[in-house]
Protein backbone atom coordinates (compact mmCIF):
# COMPACT_ATOMS: atom_id res chain seq x y z
CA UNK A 1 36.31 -66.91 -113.31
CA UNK A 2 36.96 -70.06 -114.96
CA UNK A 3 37.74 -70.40 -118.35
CA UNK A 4 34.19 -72.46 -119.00
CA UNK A 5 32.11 -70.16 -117.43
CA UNK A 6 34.01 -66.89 -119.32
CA UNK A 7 33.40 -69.33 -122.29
CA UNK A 8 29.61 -69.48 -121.82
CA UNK A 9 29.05 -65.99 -121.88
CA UNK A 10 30.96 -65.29 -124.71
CA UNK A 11 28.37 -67.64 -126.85
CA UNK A 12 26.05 -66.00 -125.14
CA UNK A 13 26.66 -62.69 -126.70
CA UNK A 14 28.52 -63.80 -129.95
CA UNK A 15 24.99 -65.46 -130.71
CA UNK A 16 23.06 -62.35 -130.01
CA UNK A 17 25.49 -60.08 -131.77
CA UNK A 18 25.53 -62.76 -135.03
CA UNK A 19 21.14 -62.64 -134.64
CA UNK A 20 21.54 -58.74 -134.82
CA UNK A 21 23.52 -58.28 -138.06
CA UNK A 22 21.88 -61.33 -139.82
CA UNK A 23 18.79 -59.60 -139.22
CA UNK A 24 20.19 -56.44 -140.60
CA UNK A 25 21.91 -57.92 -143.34
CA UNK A 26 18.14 -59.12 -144.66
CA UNK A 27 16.51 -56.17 -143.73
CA UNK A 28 18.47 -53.89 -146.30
CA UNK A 29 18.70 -56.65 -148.96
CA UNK A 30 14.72 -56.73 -148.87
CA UNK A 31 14.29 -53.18 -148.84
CA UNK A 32 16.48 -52.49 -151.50
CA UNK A 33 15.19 -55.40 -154.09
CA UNK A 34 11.27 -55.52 -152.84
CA UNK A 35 8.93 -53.99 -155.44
CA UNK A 36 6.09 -51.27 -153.92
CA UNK A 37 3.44 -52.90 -155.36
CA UNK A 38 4.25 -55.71 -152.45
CA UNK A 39 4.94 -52.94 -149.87
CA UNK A 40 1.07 -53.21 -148.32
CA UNK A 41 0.13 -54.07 -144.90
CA UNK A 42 -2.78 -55.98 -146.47
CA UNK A 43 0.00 -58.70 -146.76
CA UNK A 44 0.48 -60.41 -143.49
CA UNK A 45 4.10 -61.43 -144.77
CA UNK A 46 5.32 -57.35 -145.15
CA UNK A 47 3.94 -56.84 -142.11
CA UNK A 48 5.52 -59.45 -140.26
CA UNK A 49 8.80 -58.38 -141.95
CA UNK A 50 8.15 -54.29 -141.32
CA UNK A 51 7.48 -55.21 -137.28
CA UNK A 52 10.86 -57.38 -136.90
CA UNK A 53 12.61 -55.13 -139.11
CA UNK A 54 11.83 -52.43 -136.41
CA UNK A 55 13.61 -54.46 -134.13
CA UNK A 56 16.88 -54.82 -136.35
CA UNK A 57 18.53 -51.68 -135.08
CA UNK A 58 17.41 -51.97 -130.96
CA UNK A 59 18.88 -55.30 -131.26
CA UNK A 60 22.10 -53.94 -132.68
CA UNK A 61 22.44 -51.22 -130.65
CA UNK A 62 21.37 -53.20 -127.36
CA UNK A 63 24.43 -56.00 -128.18
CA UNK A 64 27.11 -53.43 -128.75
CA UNK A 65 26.13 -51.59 -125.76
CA UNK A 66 26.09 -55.39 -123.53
CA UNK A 67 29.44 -57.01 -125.77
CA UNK A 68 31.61 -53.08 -124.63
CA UNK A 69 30.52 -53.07 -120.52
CA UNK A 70 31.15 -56.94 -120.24
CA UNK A 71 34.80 -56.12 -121.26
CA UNK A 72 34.55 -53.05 -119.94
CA UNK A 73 33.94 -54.19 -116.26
CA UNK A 74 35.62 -57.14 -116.89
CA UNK A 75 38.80 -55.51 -115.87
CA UNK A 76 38.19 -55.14 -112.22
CA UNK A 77 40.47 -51.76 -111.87
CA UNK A 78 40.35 -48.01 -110.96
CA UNK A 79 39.23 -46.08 -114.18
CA UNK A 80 42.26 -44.64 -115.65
CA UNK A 81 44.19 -48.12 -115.15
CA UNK A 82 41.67 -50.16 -117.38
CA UNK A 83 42.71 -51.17 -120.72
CA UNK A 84 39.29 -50.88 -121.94
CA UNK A 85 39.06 -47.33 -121.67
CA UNK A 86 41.34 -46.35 -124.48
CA UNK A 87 40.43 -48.94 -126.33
CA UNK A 88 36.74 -47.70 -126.58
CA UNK A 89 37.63 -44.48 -126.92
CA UNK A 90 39.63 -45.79 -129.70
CA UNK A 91 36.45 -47.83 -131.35
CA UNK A 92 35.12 -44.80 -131.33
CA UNK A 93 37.13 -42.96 -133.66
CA UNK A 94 37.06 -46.27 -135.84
CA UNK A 95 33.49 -46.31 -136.31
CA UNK A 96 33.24 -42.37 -137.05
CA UNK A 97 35.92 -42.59 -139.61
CA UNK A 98 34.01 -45.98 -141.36
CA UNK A 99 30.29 -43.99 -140.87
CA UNK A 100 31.64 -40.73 -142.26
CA UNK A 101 33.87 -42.63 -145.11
CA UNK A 102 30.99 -45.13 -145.99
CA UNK A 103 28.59 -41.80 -147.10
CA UNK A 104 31.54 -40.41 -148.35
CA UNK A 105 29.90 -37.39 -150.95
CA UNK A 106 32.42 -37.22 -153.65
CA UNK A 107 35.44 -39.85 -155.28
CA UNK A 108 37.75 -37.11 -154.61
CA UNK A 109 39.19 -36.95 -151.19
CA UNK A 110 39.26 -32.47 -151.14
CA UNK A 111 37.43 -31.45 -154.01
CA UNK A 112 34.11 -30.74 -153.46
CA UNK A 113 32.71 -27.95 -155.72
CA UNK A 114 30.41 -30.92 -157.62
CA UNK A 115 28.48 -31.94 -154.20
CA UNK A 116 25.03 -31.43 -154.07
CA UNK A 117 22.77 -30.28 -151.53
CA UNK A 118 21.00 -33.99 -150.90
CA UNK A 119 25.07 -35.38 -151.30
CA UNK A 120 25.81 -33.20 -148.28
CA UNK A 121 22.38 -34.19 -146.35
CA UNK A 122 23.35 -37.89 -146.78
CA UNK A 123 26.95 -37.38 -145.67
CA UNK A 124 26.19 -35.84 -142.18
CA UNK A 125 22.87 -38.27 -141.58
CA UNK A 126 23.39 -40.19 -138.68
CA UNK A 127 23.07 -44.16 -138.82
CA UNK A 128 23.56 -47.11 -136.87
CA UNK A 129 27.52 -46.78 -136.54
CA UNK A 130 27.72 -43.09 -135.49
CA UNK A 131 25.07 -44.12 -132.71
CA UNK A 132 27.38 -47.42 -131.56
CA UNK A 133 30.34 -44.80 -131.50
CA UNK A 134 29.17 -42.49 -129.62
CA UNK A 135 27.20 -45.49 -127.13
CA UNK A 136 30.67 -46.03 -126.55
CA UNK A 137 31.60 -43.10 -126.16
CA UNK A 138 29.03 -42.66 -123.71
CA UNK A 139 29.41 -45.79 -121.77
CA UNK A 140 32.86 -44.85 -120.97
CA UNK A 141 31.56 -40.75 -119.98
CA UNK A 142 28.91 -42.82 -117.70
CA UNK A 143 31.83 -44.98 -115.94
CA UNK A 144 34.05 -42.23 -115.21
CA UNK A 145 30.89 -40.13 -113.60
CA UNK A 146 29.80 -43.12 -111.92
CA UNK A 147 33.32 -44.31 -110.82
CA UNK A 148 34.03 -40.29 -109.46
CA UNK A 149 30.73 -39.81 -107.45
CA UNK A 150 29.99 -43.09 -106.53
CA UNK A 151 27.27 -44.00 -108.35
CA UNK A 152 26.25 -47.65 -109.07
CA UNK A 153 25.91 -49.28 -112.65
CA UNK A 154 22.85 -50.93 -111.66
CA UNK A 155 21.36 -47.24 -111.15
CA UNK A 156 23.47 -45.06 -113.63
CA UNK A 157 22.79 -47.30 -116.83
CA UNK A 158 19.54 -47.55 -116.63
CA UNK A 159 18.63 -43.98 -115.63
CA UNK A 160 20.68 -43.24 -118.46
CA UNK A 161 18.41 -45.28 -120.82
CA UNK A 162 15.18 -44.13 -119.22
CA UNK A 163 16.34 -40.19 -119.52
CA UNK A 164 17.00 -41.02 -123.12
CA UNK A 165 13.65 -43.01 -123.75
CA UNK A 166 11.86 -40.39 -122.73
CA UNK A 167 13.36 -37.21 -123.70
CA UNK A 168 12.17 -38.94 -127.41
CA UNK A 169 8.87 -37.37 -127.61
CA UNK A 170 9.77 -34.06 -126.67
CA UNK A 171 12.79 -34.08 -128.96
CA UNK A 172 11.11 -34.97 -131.93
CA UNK A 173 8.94 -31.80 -131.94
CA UNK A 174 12.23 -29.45 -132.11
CA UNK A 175 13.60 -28.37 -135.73
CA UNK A 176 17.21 -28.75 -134.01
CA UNK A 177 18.19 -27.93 -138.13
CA UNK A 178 16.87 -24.50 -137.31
CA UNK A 179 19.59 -23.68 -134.68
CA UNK A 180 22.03 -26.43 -135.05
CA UNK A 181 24.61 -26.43 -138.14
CA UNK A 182 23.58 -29.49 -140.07
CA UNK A 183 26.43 -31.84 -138.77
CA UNK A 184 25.32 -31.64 -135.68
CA UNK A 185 21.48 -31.33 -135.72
CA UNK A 186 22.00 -34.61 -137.43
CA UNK A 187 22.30 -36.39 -134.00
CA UNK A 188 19.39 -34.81 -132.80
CA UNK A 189 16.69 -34.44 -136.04
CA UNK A 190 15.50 -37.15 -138.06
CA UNK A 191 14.00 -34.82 -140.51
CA UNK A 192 17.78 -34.07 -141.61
CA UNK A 193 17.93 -37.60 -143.17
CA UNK A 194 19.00 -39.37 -140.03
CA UNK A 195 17.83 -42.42 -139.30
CA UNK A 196 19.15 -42.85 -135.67
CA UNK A 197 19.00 -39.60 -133.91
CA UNK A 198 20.54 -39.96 -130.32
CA UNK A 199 17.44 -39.95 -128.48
CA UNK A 200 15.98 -42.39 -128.01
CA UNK A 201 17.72 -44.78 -129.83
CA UNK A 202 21.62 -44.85 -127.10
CA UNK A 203 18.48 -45.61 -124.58
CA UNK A 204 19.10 -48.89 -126.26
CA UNK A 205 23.05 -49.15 -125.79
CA UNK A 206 22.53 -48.09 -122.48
CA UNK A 207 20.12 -50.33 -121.57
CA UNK A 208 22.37 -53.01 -122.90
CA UNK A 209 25.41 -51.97 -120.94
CA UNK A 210 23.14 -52.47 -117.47
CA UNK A 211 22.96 -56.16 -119.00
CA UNK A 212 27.13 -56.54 -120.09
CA UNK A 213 28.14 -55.07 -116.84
CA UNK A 214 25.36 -57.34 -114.76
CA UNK A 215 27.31 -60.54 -116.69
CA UNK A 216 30.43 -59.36 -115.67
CA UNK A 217 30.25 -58.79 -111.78
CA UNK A 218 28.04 -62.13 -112.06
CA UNK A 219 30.29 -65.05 -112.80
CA UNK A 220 27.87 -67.58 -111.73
CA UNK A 221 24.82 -65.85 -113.83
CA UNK A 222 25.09 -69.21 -116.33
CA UNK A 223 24.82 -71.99 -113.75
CA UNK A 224 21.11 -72.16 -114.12
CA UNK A 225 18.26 -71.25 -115.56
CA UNK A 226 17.12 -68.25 -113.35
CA UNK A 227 19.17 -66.02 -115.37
CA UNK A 228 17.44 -66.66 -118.49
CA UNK A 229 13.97 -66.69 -116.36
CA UNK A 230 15.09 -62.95 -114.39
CA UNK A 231 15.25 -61.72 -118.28
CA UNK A 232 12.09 -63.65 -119.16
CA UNK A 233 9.90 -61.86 -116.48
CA UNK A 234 12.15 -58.31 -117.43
CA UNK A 235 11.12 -58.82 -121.28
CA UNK A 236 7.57 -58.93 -120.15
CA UNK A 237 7.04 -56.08 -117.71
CA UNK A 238 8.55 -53.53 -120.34
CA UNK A 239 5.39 -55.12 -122.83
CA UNK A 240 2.97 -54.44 -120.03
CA UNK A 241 4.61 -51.29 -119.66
CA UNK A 242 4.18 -50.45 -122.91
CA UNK A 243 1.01 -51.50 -123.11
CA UNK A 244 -0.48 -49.76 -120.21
CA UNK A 245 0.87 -46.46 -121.05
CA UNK A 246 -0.03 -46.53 -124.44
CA UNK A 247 -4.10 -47.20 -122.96
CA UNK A 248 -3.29 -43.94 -120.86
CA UNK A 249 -2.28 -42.13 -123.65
CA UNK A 250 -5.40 -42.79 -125.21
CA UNK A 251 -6.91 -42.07 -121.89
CA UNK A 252 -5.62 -38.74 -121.50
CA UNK A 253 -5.36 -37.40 -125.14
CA UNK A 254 -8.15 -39.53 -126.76
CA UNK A 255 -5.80 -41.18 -129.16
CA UNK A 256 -2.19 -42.75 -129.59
CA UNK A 257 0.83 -41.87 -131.14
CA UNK A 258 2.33 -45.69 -130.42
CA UNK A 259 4.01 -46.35 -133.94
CA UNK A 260 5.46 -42.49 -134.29
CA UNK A 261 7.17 -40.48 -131.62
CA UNK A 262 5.86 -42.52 -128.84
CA UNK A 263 8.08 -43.52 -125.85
CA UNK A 264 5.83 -46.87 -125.34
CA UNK A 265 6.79 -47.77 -128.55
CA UNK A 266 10.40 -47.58 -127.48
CA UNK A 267 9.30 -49.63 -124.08
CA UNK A 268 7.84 -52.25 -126.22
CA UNK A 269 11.17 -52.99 -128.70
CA UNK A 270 13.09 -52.78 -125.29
CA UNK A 271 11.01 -55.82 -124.25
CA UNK A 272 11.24 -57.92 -127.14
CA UNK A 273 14.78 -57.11 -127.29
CA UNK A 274 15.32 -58.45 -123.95
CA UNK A 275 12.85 -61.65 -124.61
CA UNK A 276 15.16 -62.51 -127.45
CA UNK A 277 18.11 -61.98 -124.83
CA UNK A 278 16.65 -64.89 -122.57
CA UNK A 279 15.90 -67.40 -125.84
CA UNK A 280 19.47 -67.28 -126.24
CA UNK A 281 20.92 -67.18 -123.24
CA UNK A 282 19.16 -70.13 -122.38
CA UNK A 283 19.88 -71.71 -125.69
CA UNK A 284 23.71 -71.08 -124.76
CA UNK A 285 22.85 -72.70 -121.73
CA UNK A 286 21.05 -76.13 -122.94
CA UNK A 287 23.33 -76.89 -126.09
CA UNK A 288 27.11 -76.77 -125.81
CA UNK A 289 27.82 -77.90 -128.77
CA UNK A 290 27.01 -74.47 -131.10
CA UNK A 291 28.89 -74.38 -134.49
CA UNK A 292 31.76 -72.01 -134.28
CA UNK A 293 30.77 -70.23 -137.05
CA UNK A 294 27.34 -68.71 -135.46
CA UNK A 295 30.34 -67.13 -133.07
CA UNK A 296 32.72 -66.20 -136.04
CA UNK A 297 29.72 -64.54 -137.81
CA UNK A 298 29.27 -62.02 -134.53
CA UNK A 299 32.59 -61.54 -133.54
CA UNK A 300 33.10 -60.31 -137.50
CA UNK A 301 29.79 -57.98 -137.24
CA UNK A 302 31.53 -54.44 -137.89
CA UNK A 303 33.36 -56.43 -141.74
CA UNK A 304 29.78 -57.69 -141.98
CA UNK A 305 27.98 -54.84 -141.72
CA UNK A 306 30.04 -52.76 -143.90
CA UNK A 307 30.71 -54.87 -146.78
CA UNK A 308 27.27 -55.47 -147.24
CA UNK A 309 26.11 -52.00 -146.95
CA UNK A 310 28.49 -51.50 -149.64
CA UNK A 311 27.14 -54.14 -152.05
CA UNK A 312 23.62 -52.52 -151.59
CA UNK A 313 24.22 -49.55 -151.80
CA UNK A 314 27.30 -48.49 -152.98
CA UNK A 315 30.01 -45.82 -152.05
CA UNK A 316 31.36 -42.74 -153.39
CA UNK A 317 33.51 -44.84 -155.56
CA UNK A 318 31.02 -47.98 -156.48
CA UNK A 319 27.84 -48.51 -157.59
CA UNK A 320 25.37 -50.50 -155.30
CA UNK A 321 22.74 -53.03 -156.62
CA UNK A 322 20.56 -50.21 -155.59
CA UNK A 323 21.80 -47.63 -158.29
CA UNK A 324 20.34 -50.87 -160.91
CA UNK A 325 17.77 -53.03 -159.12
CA UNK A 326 15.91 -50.40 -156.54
CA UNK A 327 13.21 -51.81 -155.26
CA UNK A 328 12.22 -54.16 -158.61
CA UNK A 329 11.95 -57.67 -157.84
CA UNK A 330 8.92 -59.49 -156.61
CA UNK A 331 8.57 -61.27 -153.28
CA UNK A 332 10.19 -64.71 -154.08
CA UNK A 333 13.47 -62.83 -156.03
CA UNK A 334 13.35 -60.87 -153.01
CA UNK A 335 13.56 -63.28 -150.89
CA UNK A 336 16.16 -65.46 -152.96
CA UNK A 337 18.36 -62.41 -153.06
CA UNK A 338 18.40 -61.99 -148.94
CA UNK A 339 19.63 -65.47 -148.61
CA UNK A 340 22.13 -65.19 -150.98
CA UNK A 341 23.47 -62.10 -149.39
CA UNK A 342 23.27 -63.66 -146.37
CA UNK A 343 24.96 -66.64 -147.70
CA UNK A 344 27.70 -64.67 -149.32
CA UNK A 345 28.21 -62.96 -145.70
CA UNK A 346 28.51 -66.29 -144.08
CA UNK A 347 30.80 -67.79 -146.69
CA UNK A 348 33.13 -64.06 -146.00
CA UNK A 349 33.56 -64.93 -142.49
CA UNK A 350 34.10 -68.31 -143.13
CA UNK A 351 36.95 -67.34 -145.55
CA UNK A 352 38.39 -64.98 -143.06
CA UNK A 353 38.59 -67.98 -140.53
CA UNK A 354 40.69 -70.04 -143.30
CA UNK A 355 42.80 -67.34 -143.67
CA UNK A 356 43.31 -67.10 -140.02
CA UNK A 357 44.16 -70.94 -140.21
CA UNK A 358 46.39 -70.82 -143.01
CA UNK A 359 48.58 -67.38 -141.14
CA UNK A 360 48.79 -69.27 -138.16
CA UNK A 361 50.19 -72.79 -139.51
CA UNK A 362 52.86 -70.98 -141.46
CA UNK A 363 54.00 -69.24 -138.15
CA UNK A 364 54.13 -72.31 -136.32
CA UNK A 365 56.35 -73.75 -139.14
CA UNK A 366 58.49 -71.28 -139.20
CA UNK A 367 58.65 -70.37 -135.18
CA UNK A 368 59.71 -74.41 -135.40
CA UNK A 369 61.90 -74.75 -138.35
């Protein structure tokens, strides 16, 4: 591989990873700020924000799942000799320590007589990082499996992602809090306070591993267009498959359950997700000359992501602008305050990057003094 090519695809996925927590990033700014009285689907403008905001997280999930398996099957080698391995398994501790510290339910680190019931619900609910952790975690379970019996990632990813996509209905009708101690029905229940149960939503890393490891044992993949075409035509069967099993449904049960527990609702984000895939591959393809910073910003998603979430919301040792300005502003404060979080984010990496700058000259000076 040379080093242009390796170069391409790493703008390639920088660019989708720095779309992904952008989009986050506004998404929780405007819910946090954004009055109710705006909150109406009369409005064409918070409706077009509610449907992309729905696609925040499946774009999140769908890059970390593609940015681990590139690196992951970058390394050509027998299981147990790639360096990848441990280092997942690694990320994976690192993100459950960060989502478990970040909903942290008390200042003090043993003493928990003061907790309250809804402190404890909100500690063990399951978000965004528990689900990229245990993607991981899963990614590298998958690649041992398939690596032992044989099994293809171009058959074991994706059959992974389908099982998950659509155990979702079926799931969704069990009161796993009924059987399951509370840390653990988390992963399962969304009526414990979780927002990203397992199924469906590690369909989405998995389906974004198929991609990384697909851009891995395909060097070449950026020498044309047809890459960015193959994802075009992918992007729109999963909308016509969406589409035609929500009309059965209907069919079959005389009404539709699309925008709740429905597994064609899943099939649609999947193909948007994957649209947005070939825009930018194919946007990494036609213009070289991409600030570095657009790069910076994904590469520095997980310092992103938390700091922000932070700000917002707060910690067990901080107040977030929630805790003062909770859904009070009107649209146009609303929408000042996004960009200026999203500014401040930008101008953080960019500071981290000048620090980086600054580390490296004074090793070089004194590596040459």
């Amino acid at each position: 591989m040379t080093q242009e090519k390796k170069k391409n695809r790493i703008i390639f996925i920088d660019l989708m990873r720095a779309l992904a927590v952008l989009m986050m990033v506004q998404g929780h700014t405007v819910d946090t700020f954004l009055a109710d009285s705006y909150r109406t689907f009369d409005s064409p403008l918070f409706t077009l924000w509610w449907s992309i905001r729905g696609l925040t997280a499946p774009i999140f999930l769908f890059t970390a799942g593609t940015v681990f398996t590139y690196l992951l099957r970058l390394n050509q080698v027998p299981f147990k000799e790639n360096p990848r391995v441990k280092k997942g398994v690694k990320r994976f501790f690192l993100l459950i320590f960060i989502a478990y510290f970040m909903r942290y339910p008390t200042p003090y680190v043993v003493y928990f007589k003061e907790v309250t019931d809804y402190q404890w619900k909100n500690f063990f609910a399951v978000d965004v990082l528990h689900l990229i952790a245990f993607g991981i975690l899963f990614v590298v379970g998958l690649a041992y499996f398939g690596e032992k019996f044989k099994i293809r990632d171009q058959i074991l990813f994706p059959l992974a992602a389908l099982i998950s996509f659509v155990l979702y209905t079926p799931f969704s009708k069990i009161n796993w809090v009924s059987f399951l101690p509370m840390p653990v029905a988390g992963y399962f229940y969304q009526g414990t306070g979780s927002l990203f149960p397992l199924v469906p939503w590690t369909g989405f890393v998995f389906s974004g591993a198929f991609l990384g490891s697909y851009l891995a044992h395909n060097p070449d993949t950026f020498k044309s267009k047809t890459f960015s075409i193959r994802l075009l035509y992918a992007g729109l069967f999963f909308l016509a498959f969406s589409g035609i099993g929500d009309a059965l449904e209907i069919a079959f049960y005389g009404g539709s359950n699309f925008w709740t527990t429905s597994p064609n609702l899943v099939f649609f984000r999947l193909g948007i997700v994957i649209l947005l895939n070939s825009m930018v591959s194919y946007i990494a393809l036609k213009f070289q000359n991409i600030p570095k910073l657009l790069m910076q910003i994904g590469r520095n998603s997980l310092p992103i992501y938390v700091v922000h979430i932070i700000i917002l919301y707060g910690s067990a040792w901080t107040l977030g602008l929630w805790s003062v300005f909770a859904k009070s502003f009107n649209v146009w404060s609303t929408i000042g305050a996004a960009i200026a979080m999203i500014t401040l984010m930008i101008s953080m990496v960019h500071g981290f990057q000048l620090v980086k700058v600054v580390i490296k000259k004074k090793e070089y000076i004194s590596t040459t003094s």
